[in-house]
Protein backbone atom coordinates (compact mmCIF):
# COMPACT_ATOMS: atom_id res chain seq x y z
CA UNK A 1 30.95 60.74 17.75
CA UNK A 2 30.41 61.80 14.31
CA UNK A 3 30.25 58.94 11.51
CA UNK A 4 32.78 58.79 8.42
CA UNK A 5 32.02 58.94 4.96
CA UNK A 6 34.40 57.65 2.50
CA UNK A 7 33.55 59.29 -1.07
CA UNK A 8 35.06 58.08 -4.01
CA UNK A 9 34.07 60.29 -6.81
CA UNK A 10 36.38 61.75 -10.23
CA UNK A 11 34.03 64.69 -10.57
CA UNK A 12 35.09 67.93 -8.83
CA UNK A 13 31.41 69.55 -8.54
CA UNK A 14 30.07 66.00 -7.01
CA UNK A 15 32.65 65.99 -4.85
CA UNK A 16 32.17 69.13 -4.11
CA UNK A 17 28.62 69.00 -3.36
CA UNK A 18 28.75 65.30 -1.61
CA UNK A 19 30.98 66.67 0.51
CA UNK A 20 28.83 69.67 1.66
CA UNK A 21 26.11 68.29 1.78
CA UNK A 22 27.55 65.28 4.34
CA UNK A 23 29.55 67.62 6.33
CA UNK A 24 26.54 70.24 6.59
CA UNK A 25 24.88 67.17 8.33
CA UNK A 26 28.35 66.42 10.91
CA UNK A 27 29.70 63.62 9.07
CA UNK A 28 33.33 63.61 8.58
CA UNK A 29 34.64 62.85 5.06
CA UNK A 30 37.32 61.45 3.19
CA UNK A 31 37.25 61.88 -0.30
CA UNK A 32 39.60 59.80 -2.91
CA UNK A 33 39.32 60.61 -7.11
CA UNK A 34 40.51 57.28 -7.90
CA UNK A 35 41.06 53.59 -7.04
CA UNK A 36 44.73 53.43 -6.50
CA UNK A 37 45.72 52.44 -2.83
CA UNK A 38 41.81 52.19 -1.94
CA UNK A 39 41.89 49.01 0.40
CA UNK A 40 44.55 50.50 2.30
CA UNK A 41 42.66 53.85 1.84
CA UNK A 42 39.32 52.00 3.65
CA UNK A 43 41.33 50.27 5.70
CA UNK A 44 42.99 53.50 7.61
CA UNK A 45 39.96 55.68 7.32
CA UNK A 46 37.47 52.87 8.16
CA UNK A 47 34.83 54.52 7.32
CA UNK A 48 30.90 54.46 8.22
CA UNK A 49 29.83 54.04 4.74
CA UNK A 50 31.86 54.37 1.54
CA UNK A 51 29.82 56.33 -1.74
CA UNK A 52 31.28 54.53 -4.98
CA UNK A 53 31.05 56.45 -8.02
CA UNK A 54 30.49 53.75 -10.44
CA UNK A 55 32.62 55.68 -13.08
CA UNK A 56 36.03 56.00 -12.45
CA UNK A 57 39.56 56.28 -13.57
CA UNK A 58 41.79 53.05 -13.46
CA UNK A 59 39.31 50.90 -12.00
CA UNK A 60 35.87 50.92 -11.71
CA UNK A 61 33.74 51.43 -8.64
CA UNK A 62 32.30 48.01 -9.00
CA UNK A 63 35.39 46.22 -9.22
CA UNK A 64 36.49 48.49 -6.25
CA UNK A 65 33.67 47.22 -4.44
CA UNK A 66 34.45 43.36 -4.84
CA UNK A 67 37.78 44.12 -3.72
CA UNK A 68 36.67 45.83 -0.33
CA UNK A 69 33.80 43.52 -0.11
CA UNK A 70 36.60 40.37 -0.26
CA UNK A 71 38.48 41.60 2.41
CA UNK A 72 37.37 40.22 5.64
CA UNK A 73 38.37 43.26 7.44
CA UNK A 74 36.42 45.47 5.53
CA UNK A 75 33.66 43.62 4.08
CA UNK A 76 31.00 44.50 6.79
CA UNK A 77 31.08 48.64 5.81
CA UNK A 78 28.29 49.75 3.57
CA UNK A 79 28.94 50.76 0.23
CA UNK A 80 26.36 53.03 -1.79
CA UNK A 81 26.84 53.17 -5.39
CA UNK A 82 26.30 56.56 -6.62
CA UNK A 83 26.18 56.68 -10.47
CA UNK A 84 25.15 57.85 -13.33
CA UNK A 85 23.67 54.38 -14.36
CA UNK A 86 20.46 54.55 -14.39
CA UNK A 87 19.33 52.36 -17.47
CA UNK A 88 17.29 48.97 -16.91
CA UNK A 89 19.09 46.68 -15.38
CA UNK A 90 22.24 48.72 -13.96
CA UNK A 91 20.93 48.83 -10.60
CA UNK A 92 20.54 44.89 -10.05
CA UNK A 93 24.12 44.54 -11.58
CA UNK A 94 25.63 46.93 -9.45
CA UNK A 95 24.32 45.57 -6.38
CA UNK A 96 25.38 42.23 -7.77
CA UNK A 97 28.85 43.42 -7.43
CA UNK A 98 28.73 44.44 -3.59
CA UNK A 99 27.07 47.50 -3.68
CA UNK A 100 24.44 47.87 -0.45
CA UNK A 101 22.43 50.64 -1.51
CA UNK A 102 22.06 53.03 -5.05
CA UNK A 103 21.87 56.72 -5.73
CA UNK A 104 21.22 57.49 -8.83
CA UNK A 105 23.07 60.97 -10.40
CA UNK A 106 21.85 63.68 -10.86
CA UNK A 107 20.79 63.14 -6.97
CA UNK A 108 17.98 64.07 -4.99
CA UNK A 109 19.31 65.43 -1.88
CA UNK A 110 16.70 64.69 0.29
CA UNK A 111 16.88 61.58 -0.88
CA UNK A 112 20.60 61.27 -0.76
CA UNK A 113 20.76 62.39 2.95
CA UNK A 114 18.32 60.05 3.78
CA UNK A 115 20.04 57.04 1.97
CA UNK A 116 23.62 58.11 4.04
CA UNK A 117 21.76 58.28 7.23
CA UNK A 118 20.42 54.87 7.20
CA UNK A 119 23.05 53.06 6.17
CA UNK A 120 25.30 55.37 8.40
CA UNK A 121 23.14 54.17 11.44
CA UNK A 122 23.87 50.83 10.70
């Protein structure tokens, strides 16, 4: 049975590509812009893995991630930050909020691919 990946990204051409790129490779996806409704988002998608843009509107993806990482129900899916963040520092503090793994933007997609499948196969 293929694997679900939840995206959460506010940029149309990452979307765009994330999403190729994972269904090229059988996953299904889901794909939300924003924040708004996300627990009940996770919740009826339960996903695989969720990719959290770090970056987004209303809320950011680390907050986002505490929240689904609180919930008892949910707190067991992966979550991959994949951001833009890539100063000293920002990848300790973003894994400090939930985050399981890190992808830093622009991607590798070797790389990328690789990251999904692991934590995918979990």
């Amino acid at each position: 049975m293929a694997k679900t990946i939840l995206i959460f990204e506010d940029d149309a051409l990452n979307m765009k590509l994330f999403n190729d790129l994972l269904q090229s490779q059988g996953y299904n996806t889901v794909q939300a812009v924003d924040g708004r409704d996300a627990v009940a988002l996770v919740r009826e998608a339960h996903p695989d893995v969720i990719l959290m843009d770090i970056q987004l509107p209303e809320i950011s993806g680390m907050e986002l991630t505490r929240t689904i990482k609180s919930d008892d129900a949910l707190k067991d899916i992966p979550i991959v930050a994949v951001t833009a963040f890539a100063m000293k520092g920002d990848e300790e503090r973003i894994r400090e909020s939930g985050c399981d793994g890190y992808i830093s933007k622009p991607i590798s997609v070797p790389s990328f691919l690789e990251t999904v499948a692991r934590f995918a196969a979990e």
